[in-house]
N, C-alpha and C. Protein backbone atom coordinates (compact mmCIF):
# COMPACT_ATOMS: atom_id res chain seq x y z
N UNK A 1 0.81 -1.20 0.00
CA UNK A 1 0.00 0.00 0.00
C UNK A 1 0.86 1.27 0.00
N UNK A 2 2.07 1.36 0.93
CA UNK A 2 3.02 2.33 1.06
C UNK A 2 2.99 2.96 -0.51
N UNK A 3 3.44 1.85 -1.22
CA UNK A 3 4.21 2.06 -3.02
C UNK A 3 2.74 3.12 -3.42
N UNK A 4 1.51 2.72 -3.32
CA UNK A 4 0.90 3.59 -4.09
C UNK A 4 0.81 5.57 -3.17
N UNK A 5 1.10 5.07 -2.24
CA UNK A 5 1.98 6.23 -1.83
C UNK A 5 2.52 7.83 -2.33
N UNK A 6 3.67 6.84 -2.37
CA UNK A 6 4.87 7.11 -2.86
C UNK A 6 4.70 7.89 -4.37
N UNK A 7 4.06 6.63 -4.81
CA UNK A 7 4.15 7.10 -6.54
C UNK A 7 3.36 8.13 -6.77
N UNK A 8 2.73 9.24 -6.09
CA UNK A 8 1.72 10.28 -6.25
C UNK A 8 2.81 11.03 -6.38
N UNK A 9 3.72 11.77 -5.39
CA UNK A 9 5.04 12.60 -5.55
C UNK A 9 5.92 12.63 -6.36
N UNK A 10 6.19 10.98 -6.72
CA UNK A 10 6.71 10.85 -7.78
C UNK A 10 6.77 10.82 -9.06
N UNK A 11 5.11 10.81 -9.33
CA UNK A 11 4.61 10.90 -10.49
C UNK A 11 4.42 11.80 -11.03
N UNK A 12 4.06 13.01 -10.09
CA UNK A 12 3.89 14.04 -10.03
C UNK A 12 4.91 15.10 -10.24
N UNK A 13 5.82 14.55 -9.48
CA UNK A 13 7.55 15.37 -9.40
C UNK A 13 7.79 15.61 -11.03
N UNK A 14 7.58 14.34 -11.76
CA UNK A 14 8.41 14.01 -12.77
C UNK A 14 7.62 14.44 -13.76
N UNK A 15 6.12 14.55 -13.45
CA UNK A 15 5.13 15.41 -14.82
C UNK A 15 5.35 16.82 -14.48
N UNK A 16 6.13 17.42 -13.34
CA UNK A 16 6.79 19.05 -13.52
C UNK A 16 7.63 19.10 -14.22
N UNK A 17 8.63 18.06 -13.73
CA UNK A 17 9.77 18.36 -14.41
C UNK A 17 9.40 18.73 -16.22
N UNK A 18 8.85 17.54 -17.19
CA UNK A 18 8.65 17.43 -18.42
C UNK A 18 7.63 18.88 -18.57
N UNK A 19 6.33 19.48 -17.71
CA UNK A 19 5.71 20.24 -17.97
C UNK A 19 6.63 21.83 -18.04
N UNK A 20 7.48 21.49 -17.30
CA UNK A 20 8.02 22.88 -16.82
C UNK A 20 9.41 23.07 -18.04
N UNK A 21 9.87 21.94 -17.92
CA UNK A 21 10.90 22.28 -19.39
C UNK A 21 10.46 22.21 -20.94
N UNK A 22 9.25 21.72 -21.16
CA UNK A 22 8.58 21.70 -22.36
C UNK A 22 7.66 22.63 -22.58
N UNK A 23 7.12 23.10 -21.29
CA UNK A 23 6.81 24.79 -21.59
C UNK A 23 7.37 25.61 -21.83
N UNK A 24 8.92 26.45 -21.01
CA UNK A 24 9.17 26.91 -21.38
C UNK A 24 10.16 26.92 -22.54
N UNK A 25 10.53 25.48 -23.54
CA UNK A 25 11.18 25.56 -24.51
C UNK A 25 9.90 25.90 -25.53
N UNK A 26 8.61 25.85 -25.61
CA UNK A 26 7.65 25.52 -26.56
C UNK A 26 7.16 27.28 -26.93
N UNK A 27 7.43 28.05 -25.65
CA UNK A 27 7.29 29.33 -25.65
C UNK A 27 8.63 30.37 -26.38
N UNK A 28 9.66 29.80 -26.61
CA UNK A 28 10.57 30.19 -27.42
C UNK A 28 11.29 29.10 -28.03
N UNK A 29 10.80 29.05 -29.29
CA UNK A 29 11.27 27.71 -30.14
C UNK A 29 12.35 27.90 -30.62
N UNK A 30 12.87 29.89 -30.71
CA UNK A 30 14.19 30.19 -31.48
C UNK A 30 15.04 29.93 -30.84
N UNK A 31 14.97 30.03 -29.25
CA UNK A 31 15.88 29.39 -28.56
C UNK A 31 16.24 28.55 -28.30
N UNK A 32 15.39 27.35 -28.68
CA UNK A 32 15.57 25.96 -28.60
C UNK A 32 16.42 25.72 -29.96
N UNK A 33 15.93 25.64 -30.63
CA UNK A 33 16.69 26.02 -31.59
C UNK A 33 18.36 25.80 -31.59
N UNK A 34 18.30 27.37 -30.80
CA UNK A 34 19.82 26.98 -30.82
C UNK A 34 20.50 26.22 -29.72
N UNK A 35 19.51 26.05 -28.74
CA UNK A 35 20.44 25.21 -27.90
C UNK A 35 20.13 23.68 -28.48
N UNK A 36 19.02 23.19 -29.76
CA UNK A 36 19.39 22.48 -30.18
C UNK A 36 20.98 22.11 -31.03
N UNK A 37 20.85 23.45 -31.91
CA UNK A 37 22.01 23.51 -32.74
C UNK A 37 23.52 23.49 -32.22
N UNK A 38 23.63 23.74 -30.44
CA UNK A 38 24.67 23.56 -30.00
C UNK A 38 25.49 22.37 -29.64
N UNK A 39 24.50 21.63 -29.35
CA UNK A 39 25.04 19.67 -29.26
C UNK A 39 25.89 19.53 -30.58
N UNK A 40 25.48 19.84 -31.58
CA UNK A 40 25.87 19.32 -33.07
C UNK A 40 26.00 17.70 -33.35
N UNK A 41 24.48 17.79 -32.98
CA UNK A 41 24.07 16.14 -33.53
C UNK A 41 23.55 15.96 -34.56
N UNK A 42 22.76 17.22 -35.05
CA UNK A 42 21.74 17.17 -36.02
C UNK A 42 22.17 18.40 -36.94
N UNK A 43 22.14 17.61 -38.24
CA UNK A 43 22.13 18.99 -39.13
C UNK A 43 21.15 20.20 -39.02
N UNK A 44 21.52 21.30 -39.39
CA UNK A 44 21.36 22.81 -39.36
C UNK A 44 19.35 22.40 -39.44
N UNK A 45 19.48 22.08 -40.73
CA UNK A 45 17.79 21.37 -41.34
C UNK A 45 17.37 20.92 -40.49
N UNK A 46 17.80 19.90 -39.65
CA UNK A 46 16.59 18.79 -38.72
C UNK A 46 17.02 19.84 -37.31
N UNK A 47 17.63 20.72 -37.07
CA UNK A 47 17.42 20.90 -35.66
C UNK A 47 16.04 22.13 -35.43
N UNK A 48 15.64 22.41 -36.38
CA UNK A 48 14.16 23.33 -36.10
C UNK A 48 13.49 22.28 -35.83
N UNK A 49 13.06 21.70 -36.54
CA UNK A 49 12.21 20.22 -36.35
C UNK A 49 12.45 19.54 -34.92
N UNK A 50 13.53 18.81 -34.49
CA UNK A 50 13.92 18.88 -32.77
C UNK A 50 13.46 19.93 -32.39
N UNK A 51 13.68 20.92 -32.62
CA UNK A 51 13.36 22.40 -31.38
C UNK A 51 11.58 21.96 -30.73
N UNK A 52 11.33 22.07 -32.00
CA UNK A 52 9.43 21.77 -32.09
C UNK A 52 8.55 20.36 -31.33
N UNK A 53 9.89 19.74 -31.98
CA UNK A 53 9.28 18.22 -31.31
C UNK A 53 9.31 18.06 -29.94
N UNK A 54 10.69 18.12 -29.75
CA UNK A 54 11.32 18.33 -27.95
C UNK A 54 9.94 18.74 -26.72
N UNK A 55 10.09 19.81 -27.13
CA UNK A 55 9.42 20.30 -26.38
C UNK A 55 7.51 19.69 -25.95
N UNK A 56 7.04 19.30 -27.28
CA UNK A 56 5.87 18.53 -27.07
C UNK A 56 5.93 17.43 -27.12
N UNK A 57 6.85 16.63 -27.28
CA UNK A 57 7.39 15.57 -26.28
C UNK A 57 7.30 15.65 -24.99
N UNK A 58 7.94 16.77 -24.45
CA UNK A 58 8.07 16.54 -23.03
C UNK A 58 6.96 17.32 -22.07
N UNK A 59 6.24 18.04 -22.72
CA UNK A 59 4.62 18.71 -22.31
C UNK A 59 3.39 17.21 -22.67
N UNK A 60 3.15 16.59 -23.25
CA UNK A 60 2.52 15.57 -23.38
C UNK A 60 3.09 14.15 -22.23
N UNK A 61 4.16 13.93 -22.06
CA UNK A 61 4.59 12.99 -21.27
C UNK A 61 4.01 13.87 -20.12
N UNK A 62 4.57 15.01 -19.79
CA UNK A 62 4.21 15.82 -18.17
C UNK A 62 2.69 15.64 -18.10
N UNK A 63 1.82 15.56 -19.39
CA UNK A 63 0.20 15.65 -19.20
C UNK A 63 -0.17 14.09 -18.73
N UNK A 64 -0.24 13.03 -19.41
CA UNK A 64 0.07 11.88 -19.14
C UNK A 64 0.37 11.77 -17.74
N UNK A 65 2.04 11.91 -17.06
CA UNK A 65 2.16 11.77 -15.68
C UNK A 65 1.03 12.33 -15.52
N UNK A 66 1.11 13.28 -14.84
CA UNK A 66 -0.10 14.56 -14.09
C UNK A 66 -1.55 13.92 -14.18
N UNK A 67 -2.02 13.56 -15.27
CA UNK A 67 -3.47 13.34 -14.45
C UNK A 67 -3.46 11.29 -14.45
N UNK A 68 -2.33 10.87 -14.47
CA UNK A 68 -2.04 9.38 -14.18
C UNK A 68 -3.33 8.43 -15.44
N UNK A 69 -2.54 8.74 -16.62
CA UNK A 69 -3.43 8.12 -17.80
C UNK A 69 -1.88 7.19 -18.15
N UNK A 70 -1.60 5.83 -18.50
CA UNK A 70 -0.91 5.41 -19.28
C UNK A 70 0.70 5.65 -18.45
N UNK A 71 0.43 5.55 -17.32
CA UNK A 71 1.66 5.39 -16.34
C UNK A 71 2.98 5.23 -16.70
N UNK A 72 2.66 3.30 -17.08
CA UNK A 72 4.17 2.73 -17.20
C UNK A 72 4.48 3.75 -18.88
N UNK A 73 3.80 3.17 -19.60
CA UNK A 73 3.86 3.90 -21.10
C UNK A 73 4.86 5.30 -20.72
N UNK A 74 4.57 5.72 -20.44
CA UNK A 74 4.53 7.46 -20.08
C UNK A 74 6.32 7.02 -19.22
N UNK A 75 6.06 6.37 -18.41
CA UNK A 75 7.94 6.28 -17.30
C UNK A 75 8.88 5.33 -18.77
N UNK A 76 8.36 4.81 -19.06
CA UNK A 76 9.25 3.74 -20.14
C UNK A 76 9.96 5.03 -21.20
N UNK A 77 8.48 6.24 -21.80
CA UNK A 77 9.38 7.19 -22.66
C UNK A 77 10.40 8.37 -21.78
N UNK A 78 9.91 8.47 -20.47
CA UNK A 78 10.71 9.43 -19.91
C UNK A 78 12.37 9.08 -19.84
N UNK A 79 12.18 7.31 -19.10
CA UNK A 79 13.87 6.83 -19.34
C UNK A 79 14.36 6.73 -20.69
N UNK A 80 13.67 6.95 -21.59
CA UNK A 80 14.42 6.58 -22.67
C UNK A 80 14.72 8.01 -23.38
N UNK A 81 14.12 8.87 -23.38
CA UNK A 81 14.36 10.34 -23.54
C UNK A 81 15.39 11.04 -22.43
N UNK A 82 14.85 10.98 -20.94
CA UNK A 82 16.40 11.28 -20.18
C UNK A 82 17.70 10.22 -20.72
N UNK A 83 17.91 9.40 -20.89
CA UNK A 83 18.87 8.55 -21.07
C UNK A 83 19.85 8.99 -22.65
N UNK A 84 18.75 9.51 -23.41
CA UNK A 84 19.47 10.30 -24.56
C UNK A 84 19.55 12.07 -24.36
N UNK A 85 19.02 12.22 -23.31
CA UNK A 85 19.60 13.44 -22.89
C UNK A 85 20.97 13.89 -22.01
N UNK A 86 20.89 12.51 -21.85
CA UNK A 86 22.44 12.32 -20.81
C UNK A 86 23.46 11.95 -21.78
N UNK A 87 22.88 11.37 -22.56
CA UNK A 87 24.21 11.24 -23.61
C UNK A 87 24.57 12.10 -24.12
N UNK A 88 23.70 13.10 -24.86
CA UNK A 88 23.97 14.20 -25.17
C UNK A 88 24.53 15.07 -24.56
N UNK A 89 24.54 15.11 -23.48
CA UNK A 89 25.58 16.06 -22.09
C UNK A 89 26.82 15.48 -22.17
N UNK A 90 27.01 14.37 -22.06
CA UNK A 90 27.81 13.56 -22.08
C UNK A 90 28.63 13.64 -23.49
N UNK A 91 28.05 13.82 -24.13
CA UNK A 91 28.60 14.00 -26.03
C UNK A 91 29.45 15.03 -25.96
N UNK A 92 28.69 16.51 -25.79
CA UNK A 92 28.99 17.72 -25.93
C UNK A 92 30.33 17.28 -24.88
N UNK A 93 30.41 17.19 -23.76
CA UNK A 93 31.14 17.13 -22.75
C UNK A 93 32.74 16.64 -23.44
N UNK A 94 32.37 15.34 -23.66
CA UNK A 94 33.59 14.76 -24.32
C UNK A 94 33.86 15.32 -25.20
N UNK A 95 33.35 16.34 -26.28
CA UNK A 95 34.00 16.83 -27.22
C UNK A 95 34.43 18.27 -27.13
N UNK A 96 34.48 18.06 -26.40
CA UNK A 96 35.21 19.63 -25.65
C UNK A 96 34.05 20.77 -25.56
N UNK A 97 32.82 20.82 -25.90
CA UNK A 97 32.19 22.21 -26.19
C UNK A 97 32.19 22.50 -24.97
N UNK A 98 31.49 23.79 -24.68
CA UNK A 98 31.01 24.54 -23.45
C UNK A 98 29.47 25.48 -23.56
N UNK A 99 28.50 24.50 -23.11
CA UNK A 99 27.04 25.00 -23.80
C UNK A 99 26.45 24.91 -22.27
N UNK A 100 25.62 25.51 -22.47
CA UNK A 100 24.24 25.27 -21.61
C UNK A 100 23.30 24.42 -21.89
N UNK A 101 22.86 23.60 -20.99
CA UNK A 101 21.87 22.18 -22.34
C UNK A 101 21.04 22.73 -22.46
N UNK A 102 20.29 24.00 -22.16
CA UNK A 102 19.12 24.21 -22.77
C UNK A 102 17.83 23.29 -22.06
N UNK A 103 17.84 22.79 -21.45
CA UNK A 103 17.29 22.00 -20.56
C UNK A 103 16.12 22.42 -20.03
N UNK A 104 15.75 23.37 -19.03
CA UNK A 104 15.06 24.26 -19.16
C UNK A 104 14.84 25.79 -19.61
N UNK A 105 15.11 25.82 -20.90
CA UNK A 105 15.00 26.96 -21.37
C UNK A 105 16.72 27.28 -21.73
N UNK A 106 16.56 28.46 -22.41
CA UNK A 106 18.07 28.97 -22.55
C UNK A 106 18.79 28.03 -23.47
N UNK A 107 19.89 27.95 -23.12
CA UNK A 107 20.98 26.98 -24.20
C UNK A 107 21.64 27.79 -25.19
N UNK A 108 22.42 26.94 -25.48
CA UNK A 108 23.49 27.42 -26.92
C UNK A 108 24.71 27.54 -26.28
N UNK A 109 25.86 28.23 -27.16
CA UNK A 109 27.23 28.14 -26.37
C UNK A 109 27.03 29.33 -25.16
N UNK A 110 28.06 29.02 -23.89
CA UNK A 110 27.96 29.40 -23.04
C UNK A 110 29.46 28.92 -22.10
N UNK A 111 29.95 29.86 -21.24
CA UNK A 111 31.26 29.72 -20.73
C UNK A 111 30.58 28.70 -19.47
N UNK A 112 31.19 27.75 -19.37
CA UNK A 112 30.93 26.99 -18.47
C UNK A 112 31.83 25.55 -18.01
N UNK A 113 31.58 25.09 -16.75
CA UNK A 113 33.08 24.04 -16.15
C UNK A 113 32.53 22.88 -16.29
N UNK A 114 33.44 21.49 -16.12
CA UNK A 114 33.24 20.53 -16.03
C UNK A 114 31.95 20.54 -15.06
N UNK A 115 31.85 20.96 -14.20
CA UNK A 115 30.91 20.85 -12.55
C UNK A 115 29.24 21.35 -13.57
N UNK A 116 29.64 22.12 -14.64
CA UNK A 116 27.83 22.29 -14.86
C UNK A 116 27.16 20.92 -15.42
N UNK A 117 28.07 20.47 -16.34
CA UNK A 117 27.84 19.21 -16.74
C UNK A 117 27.51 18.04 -15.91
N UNK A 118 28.22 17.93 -15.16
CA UNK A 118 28.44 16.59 -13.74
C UNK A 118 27.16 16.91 -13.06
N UNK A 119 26.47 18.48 -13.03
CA UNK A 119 25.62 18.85 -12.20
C UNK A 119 23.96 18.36 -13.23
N UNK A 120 24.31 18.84 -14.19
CA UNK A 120 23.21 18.27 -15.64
C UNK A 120 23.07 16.92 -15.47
N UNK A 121 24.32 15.98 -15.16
CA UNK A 121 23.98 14.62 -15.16
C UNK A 121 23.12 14.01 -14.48
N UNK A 122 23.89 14.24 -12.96
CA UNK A 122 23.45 14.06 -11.88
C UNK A 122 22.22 13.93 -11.75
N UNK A 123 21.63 15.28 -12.10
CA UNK A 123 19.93 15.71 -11.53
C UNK A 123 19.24 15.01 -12.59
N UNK A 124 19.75 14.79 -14.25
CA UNK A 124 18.80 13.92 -14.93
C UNK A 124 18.93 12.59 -14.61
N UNK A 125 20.10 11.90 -13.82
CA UNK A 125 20.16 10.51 -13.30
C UNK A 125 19.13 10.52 -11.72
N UNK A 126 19.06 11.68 -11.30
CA UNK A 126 17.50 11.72 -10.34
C UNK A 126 16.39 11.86 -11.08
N UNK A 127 16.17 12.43 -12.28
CA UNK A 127 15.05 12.46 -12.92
C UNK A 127 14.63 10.64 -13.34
N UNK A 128 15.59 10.26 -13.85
CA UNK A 128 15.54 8.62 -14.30
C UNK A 128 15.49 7.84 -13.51
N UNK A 129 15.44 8.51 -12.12
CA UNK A 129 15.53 7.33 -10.64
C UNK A 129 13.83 7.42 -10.76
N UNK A 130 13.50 8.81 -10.71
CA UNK A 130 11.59 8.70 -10.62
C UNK A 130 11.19 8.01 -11.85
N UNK A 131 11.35 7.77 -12.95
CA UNK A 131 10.75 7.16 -14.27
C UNK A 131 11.31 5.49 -13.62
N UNK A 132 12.32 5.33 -13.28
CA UNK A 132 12.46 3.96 -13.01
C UNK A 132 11.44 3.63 -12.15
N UNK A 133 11.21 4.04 -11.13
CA UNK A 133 10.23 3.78 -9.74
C UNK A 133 9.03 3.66 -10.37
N UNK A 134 8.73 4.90 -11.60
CA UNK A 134 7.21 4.64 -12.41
C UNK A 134 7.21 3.16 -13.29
N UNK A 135 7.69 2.77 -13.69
CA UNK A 135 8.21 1.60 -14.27
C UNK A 135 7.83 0.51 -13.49
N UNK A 136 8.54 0.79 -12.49
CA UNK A 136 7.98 -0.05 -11.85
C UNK A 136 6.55 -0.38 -10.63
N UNK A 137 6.06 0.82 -10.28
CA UNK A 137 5.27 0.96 -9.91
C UNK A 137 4.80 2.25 -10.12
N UNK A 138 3.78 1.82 -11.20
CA UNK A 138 2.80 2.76 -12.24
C UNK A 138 1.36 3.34 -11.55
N UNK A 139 1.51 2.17 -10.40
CA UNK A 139 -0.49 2.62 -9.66
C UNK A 139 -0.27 2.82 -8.66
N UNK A 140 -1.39 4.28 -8.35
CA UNK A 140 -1.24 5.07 -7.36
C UNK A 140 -2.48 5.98 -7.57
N UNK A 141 -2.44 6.71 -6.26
CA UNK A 141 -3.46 7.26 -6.19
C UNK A 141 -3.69 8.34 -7.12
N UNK A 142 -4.69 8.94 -6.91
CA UNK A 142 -5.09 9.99 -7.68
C UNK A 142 -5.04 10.23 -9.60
N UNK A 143 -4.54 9.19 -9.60
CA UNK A 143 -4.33 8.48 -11.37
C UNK A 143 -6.09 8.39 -11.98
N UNK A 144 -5.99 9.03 -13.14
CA UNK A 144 -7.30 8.23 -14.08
C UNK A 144 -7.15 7.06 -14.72
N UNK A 145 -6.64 6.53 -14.80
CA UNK A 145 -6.10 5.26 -15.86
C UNK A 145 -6.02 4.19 -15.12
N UNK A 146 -6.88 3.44 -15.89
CA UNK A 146 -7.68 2.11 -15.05
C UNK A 146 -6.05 0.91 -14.80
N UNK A 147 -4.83 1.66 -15.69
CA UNK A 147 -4.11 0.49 -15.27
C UNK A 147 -2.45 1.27 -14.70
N UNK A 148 -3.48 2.38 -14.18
CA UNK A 148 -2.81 3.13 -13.03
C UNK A 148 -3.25 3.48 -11.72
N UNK A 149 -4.39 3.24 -11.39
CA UNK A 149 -4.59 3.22 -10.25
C UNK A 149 -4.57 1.86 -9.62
N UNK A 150 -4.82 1.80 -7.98
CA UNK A 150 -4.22 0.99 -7.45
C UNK A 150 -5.26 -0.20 -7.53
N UNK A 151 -4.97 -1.18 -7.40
CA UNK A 151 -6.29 -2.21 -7.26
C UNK A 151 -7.17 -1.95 -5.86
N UNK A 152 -8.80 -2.10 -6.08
CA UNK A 152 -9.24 -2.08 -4.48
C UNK A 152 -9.17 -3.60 -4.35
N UNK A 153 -9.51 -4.63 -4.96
CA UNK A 153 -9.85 -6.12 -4.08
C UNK A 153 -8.73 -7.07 -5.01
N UNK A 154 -8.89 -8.15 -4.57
CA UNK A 154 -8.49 -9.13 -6.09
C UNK A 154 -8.98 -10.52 -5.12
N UNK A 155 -9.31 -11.32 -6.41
CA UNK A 155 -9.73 -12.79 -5.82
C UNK A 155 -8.99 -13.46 -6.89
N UNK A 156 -9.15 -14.76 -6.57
CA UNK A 156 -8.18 -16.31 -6.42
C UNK A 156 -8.40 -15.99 -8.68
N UNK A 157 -9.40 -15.45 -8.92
CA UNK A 157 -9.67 -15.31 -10.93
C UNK A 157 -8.90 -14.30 -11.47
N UNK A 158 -8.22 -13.27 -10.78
CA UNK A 158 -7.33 -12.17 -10.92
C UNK A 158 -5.92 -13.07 -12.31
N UNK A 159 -6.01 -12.23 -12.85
CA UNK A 159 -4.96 -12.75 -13.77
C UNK A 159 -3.98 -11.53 -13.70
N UNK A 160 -2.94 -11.73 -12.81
CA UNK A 160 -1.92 -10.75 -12.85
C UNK A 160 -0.62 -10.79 -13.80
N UNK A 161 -0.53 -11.74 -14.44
CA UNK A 161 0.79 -12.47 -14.55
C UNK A 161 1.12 -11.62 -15.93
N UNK A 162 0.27 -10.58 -16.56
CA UNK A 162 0.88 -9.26 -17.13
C UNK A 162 1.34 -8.09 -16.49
N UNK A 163 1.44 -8.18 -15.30
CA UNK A 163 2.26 -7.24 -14.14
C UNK A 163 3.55 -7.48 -14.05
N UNK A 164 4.46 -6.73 -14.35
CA UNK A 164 5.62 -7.29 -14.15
C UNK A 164 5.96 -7.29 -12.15
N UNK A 165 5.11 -6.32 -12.13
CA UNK A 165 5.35 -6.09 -10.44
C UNK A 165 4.63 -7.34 -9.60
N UNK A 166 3.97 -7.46 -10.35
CA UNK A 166 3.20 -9.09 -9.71
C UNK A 166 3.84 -10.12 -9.60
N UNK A 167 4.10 -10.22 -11.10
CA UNK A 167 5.11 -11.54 -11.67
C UNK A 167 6.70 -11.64 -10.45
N UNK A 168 6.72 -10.37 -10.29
CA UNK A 168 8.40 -10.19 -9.08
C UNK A 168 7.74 -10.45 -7.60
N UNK A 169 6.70 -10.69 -7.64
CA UNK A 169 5.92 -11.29 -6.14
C UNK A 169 5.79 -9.65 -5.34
N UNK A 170 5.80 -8.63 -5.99
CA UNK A 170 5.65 -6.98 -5.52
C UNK A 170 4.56 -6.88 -4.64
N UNK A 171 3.44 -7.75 -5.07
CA UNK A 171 2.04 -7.38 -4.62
C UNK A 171 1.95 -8.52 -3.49
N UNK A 172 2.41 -9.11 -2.76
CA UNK A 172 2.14 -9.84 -2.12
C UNK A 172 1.67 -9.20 -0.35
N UNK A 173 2.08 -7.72 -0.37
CA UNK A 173 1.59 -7.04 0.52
C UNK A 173 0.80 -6.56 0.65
N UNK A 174 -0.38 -6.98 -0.58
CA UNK A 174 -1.82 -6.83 -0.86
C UNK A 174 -2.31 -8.14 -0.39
N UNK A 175 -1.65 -9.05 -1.04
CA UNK A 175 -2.21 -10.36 -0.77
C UNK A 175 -2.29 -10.68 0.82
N UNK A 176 -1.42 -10.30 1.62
CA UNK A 176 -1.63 -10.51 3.04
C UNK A 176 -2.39 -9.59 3.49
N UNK A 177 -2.59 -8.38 3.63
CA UNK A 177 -3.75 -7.45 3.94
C UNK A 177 -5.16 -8.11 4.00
N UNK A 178 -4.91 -8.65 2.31
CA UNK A 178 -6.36 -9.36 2.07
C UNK A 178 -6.98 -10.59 3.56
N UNK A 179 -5.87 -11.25 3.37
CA UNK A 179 -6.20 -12.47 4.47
C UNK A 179 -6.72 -12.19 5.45
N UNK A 180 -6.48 -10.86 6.36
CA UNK A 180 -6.91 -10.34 7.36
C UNK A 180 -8.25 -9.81 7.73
């Protein structure tokens, strides 16, 4: 019971994070833009297109978290989008530039130390700690999404064994509650 908890803050934490950096990149796209164009991953051509996408990417995932529609769906794209956002820190990093990621807002070249980077990592390897936790436990309160909120009962006809949290024996602190 704790876990469905938990995952309200966390679910929640992590639909700011995506709402709050995909707003304000979506409100200046020229700037995204260039703090797309500063990674230099993408030709000159495809980085307007990133600027545009980025950002409603990460305002649609934050909508998703936030009113708890499509949980795991929703934590599965966040790790896989932070995880290429870390590379990309990680890219720029190793190749000597000195940018701002643009992350929330801002970006492009910019005078800056090893420590802003390490600090970029860091906090998106806490961002990927909450998408992991959603991953793994997707139901919780205050969710609309029938395969995000928490279960109220289950009997002996329950077919869980498409849970991965089930299948890992997760729920078994439901199952003893029940007995009682």
């Amino acid at each position: 019971m704790w876990r469905y908890v938990v995952s309200v803050p966390v679910r929640i934490g992590l639909a700011a994070v995506w709402l709050i950096a995909g707003g304000i990149k979506a409100v200046d796209p020229d700037q995204s833009e260039i703090a797309v164009k500063a990674y230099h991953l993408f030709p000159d051509s495809t980085a307007y297109a990133v600027s545009l996408v980025l950002p409603m990417a990460e305002i649609a995932l934050g909508l998703l978290l936030l009113i708890g529609l499509a949980v795991r769906p929703a934590a599965i794209a966040s790790a896989v989008l932070l995880v290429l956002l870390i590379a990309a820190i990680v890219s720029v990093w190793a190749r000597g530039y000195t940018i701002d990621c643009g992350c929330f807002g801002g970006g492009g070249e910019a005078d800056v130390s090893w420590r802003n980077y390490l600090t970029e990592i860091l906090r998106d390897v806490g961002f990927l700690a909450l998408a992991a936790w959603l991953i793994v436990f997707p139901r919780s309160h205050l969710a609309l999404g029938p395969g995000s909120r928490p279960r109220v009962a289950r009997d002996d006809h329950d077919d869980d064994s498409n849970d991965p949290a089930t299948a890992a024996g997760v729920d078994d602190e439901m199952a003893t509650e029940e007995k009682h």
